[in-house]
N, C-alpha and C. Protein backbone atom coordinates (compact mmCIF):
# COMPACT_ATOMS: atom_id res chain seq x y z
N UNK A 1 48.98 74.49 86.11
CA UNK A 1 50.26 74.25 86.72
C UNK A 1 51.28 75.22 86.12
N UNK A 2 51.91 75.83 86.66
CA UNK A 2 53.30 76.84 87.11
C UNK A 2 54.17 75.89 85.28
N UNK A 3 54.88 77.15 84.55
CA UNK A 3 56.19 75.78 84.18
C UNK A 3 56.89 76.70 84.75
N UNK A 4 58.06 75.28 84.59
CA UNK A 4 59.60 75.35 85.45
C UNK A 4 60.08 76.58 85.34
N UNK A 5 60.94 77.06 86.31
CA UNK A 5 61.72 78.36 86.40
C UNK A 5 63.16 77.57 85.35
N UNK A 6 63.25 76.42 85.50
CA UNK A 6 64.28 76.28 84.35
C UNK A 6 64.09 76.37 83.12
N UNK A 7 62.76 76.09 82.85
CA UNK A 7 62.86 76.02 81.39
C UNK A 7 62.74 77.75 80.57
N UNK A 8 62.18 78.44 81.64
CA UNK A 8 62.01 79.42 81.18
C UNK A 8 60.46 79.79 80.68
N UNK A 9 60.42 81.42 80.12
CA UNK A 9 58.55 81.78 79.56
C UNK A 9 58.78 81.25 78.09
N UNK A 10 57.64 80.46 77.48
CA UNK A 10 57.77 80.42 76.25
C UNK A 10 57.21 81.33 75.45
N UNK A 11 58.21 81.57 74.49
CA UNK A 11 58.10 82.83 73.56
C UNK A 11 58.22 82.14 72.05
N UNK A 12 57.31 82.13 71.00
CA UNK A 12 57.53 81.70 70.01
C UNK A 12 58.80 82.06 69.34
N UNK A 13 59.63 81.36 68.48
CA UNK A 13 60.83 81.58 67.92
C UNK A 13 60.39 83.13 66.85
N UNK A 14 59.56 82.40 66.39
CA UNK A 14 59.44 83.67 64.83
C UNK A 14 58.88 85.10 65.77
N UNK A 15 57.71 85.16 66.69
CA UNK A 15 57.28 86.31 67.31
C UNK A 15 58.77 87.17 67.85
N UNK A 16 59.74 86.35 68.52
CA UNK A 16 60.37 86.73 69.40
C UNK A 16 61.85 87.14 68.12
N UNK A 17 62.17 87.03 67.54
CA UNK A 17 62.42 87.43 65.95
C UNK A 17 62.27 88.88 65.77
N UNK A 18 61.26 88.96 65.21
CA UNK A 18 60.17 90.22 64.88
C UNK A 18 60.61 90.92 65.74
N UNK A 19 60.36 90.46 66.94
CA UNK A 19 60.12 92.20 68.54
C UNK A 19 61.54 92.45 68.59
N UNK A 20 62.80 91.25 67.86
CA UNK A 20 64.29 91.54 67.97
C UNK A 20 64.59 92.43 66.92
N UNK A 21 63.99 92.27 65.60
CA UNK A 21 64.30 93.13 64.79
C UNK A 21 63.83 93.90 64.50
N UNK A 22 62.70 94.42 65.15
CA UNK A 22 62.01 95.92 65.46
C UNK A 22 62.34 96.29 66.57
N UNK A 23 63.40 96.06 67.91
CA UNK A 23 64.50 96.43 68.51
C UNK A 23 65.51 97.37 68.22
N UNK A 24 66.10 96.35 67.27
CA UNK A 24 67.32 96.82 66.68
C UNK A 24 66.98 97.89 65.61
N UNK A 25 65.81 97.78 64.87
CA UNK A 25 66.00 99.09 64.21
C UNK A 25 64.88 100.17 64.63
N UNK A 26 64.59 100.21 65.48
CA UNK A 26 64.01 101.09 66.61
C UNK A 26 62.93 101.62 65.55
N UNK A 27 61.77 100.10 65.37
CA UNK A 27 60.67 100.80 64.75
C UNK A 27 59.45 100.25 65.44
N UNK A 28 58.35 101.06 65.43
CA UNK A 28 57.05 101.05 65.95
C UNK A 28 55.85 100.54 65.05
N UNK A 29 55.79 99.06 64.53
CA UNK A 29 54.71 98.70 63.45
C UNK A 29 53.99 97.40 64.14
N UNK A 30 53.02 97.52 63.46
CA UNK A 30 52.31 96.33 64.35
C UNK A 30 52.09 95.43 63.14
N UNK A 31 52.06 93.96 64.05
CA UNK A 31 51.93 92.62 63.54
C UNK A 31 51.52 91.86 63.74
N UNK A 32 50.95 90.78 62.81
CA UNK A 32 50.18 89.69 63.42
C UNK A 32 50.82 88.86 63.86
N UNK A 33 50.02 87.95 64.80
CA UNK A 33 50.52 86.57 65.19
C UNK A 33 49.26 85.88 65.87
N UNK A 34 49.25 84.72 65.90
CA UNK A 34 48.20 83.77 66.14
C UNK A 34 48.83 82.98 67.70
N UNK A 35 49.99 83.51 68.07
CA UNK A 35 50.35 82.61 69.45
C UNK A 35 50.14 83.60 70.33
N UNK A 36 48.90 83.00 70.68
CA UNK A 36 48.04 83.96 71.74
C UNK A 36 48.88 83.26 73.47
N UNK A 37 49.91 81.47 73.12
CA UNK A 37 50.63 81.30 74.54
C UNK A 37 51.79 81.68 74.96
N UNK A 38 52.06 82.47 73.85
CA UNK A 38 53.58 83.46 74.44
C UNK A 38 53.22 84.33 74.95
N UNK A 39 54.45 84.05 76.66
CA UNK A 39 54.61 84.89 77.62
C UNK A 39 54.91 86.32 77.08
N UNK A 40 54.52 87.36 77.48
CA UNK A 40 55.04 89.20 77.05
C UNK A 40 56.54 88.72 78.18
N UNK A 41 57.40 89.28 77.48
CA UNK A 41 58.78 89.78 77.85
C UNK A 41 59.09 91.03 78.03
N UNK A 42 59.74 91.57 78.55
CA UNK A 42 59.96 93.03 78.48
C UNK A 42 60.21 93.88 77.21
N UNK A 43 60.63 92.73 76.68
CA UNK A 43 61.16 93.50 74.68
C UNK A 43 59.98 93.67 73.98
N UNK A 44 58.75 93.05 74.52
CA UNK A 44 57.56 93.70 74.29
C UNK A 44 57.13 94.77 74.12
N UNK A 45 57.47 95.55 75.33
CA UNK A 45 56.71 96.66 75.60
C UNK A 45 57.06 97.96 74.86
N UNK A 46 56.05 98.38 74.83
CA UNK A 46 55.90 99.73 73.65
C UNK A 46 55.62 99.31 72.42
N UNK A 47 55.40 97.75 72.25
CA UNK A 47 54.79 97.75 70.54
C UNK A 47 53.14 97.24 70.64
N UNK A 48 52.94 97.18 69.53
CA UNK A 48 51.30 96.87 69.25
C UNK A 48 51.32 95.32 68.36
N UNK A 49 50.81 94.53 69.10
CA UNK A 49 50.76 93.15 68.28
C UNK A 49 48.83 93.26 68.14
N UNK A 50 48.85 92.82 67.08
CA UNK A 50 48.03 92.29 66.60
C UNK A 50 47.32 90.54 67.10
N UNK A 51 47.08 90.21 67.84
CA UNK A 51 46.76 88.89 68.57
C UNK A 51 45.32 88.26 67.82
N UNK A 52 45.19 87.16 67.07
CA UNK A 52 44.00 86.80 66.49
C UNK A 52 43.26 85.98 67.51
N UNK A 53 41.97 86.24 68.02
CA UNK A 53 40.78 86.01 68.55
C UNK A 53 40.03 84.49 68.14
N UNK A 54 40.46 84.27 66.93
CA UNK A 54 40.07 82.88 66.81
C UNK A 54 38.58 83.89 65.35
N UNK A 55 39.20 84.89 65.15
CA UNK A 55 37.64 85.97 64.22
C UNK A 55 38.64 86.79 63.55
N UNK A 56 39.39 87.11 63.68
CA UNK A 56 40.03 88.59 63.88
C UNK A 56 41.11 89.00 64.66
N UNK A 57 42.11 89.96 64.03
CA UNK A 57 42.86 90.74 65.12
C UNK A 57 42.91 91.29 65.64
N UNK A 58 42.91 90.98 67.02
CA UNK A 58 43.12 92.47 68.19
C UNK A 58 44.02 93.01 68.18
N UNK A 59 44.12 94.34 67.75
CA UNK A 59 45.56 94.83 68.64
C UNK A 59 45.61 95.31 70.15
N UNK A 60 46.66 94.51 70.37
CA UNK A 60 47.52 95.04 72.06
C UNK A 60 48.20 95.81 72.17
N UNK A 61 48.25 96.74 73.04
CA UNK A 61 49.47 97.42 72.96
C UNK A 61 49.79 96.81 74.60
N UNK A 62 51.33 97.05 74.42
CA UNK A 62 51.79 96.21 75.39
C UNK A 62 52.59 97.33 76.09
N UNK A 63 52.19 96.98 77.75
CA UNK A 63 53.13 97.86 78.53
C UNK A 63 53.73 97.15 79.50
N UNK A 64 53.93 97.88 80.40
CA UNK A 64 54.97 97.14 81.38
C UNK A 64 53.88 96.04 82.33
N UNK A 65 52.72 96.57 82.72
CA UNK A 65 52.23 95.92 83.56
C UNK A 65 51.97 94.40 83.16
N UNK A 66 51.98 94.30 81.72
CA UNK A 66 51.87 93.00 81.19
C UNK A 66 52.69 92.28 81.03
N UNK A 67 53.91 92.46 81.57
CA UNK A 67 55.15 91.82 81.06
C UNK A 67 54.72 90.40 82.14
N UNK A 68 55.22 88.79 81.69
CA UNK A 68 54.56 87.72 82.74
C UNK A 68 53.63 87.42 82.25
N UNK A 69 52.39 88.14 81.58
CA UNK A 69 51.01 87.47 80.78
C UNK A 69 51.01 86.90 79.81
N UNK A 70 50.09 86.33 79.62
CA UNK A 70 49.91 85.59 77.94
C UNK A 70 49.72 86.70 76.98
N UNK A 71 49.53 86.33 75.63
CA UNK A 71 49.58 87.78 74.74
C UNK A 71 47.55 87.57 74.61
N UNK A 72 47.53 85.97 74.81
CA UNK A 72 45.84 85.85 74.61
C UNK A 72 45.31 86.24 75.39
N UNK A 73 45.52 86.61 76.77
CA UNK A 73 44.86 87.15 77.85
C UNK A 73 44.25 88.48 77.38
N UNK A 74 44.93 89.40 76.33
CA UNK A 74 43.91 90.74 75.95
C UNK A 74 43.51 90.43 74.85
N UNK A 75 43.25 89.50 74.33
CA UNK A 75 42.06 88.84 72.91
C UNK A 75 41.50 88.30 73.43
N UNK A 76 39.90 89.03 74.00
CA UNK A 76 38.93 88.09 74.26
C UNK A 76 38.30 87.20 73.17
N UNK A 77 38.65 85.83 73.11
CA UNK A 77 37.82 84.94 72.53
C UNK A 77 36.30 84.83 72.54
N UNK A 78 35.32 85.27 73.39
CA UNK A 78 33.74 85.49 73.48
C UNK A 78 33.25 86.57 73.67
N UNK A 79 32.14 86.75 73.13
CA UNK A 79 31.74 88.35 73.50
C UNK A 79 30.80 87.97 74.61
N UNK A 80 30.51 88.56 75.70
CA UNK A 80 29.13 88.46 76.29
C UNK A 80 28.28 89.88 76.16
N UNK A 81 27.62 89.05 76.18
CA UNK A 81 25.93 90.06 75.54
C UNK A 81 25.27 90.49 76.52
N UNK A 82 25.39 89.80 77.96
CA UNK A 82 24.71 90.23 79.33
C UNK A 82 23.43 88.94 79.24
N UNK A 83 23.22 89.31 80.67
CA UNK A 83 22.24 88.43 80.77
C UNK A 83 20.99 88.33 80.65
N UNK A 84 19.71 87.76 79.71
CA UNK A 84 18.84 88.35 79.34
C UNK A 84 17.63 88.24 80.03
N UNK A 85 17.37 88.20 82.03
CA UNK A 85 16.08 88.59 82.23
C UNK A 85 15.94 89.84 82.06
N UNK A 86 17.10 91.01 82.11
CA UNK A 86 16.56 93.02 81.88
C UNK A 86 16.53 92.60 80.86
N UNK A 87 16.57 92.30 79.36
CA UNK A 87 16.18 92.39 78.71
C UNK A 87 14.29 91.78 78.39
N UNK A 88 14.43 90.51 78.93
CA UNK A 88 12.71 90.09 79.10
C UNK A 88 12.02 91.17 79.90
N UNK A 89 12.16 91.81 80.72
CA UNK A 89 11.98 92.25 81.90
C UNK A 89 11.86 94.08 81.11
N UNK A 90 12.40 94.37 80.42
CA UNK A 90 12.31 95.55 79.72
C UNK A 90 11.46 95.43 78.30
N UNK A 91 11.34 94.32 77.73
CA UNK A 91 10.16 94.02 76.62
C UNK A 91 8.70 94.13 76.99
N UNK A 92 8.70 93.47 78.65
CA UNK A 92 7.97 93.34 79.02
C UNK A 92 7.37 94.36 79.65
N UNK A 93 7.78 95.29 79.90
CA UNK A 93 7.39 96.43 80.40
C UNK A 93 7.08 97.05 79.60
N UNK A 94 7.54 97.32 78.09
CA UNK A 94 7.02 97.87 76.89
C UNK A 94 5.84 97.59 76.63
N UNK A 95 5.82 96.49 76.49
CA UNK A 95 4.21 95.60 76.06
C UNK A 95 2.81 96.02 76.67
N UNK A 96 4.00 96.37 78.34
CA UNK A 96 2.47 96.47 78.93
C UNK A 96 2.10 95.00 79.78
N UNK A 97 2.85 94.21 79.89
CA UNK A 97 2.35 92.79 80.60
C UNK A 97 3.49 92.93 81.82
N UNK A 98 3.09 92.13 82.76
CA UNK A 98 3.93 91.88 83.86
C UNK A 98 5.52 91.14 83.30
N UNK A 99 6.47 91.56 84.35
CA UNK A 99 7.56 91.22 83.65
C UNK A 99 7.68 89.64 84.62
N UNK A 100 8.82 88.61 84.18
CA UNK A 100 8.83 87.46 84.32
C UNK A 100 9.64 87.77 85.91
N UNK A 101 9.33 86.83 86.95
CA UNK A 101 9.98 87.13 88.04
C UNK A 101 11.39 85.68 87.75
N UNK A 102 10.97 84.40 87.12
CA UNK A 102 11.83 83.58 87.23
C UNK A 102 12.26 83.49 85.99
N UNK A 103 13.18 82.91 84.96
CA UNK A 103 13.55 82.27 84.40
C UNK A 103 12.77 80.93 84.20
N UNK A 104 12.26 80.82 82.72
CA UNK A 104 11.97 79.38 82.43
C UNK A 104 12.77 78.14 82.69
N UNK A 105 11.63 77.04 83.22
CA UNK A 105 12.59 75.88 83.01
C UNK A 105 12.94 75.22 81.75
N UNK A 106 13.61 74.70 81.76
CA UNK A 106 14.10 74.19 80.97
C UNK A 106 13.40 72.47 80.84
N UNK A 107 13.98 71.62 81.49
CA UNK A 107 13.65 70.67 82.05
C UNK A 107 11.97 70.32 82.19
N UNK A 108 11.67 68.53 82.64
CA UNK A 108 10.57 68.56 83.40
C UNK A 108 10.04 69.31 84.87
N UNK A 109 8.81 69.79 85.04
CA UNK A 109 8.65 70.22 86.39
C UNK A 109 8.34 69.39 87.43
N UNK A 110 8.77 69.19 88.18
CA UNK A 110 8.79 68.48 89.27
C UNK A 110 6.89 68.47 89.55
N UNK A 111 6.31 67.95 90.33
CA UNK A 111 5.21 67.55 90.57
C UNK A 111 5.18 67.28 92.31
């Protein structure tokens, strides 16, 4: 769900601080922060935040097109690895044996 056009984007107090006083003294350093649900504002753009992943910090660099997004939207939280029948399917071809056409079940087999 949308929030209100009254209440406004929420921007953490302390983040929104920081991007004011690296504003005002017109400097370019990057920083952490862990509020991956603050909206990017325009006073964003042109710096590099540091956004923690729930592992680690990503840095963002923030431009215009992001202004409206979350800052967590470019910290991916999961890696994906891909999906592993090419990988069965490429072992298996190494080996020398036919490669698997289905995926194992998991479950009982039906009868």
């Amino acid at each position: 769900m949308a929030r209100s056009v009254k209440k406004g984007p929420f921007v953490e107090a302390s983040l929104l601080k920081k991007i004011e006083t690296l504003n005002a003294s017109n400097e370019k350093r990057v920083f952490k922060t862990w509020s991956r649900g603050s909206t990017i504002t325009p006073d964003f753009v042109g710096h590099t935040i540091a956004v923690h992943n729930g592992n680690k910090f990503v840095p963002v660099y923030v431009s215009e097109n992001m202004v409206g997004h979350k800052l967590g939207e470019f910290a991916p939280t999961r890696l994906f690895r891909g999906h592993t029948m090419k990988v069965a399917a490429d072992k298996a071809a190494e080996a020398g044996a036919p490669a698997p056409t289905e995926a194992p079940r998991k479950g009982p087999q039906k009868k």
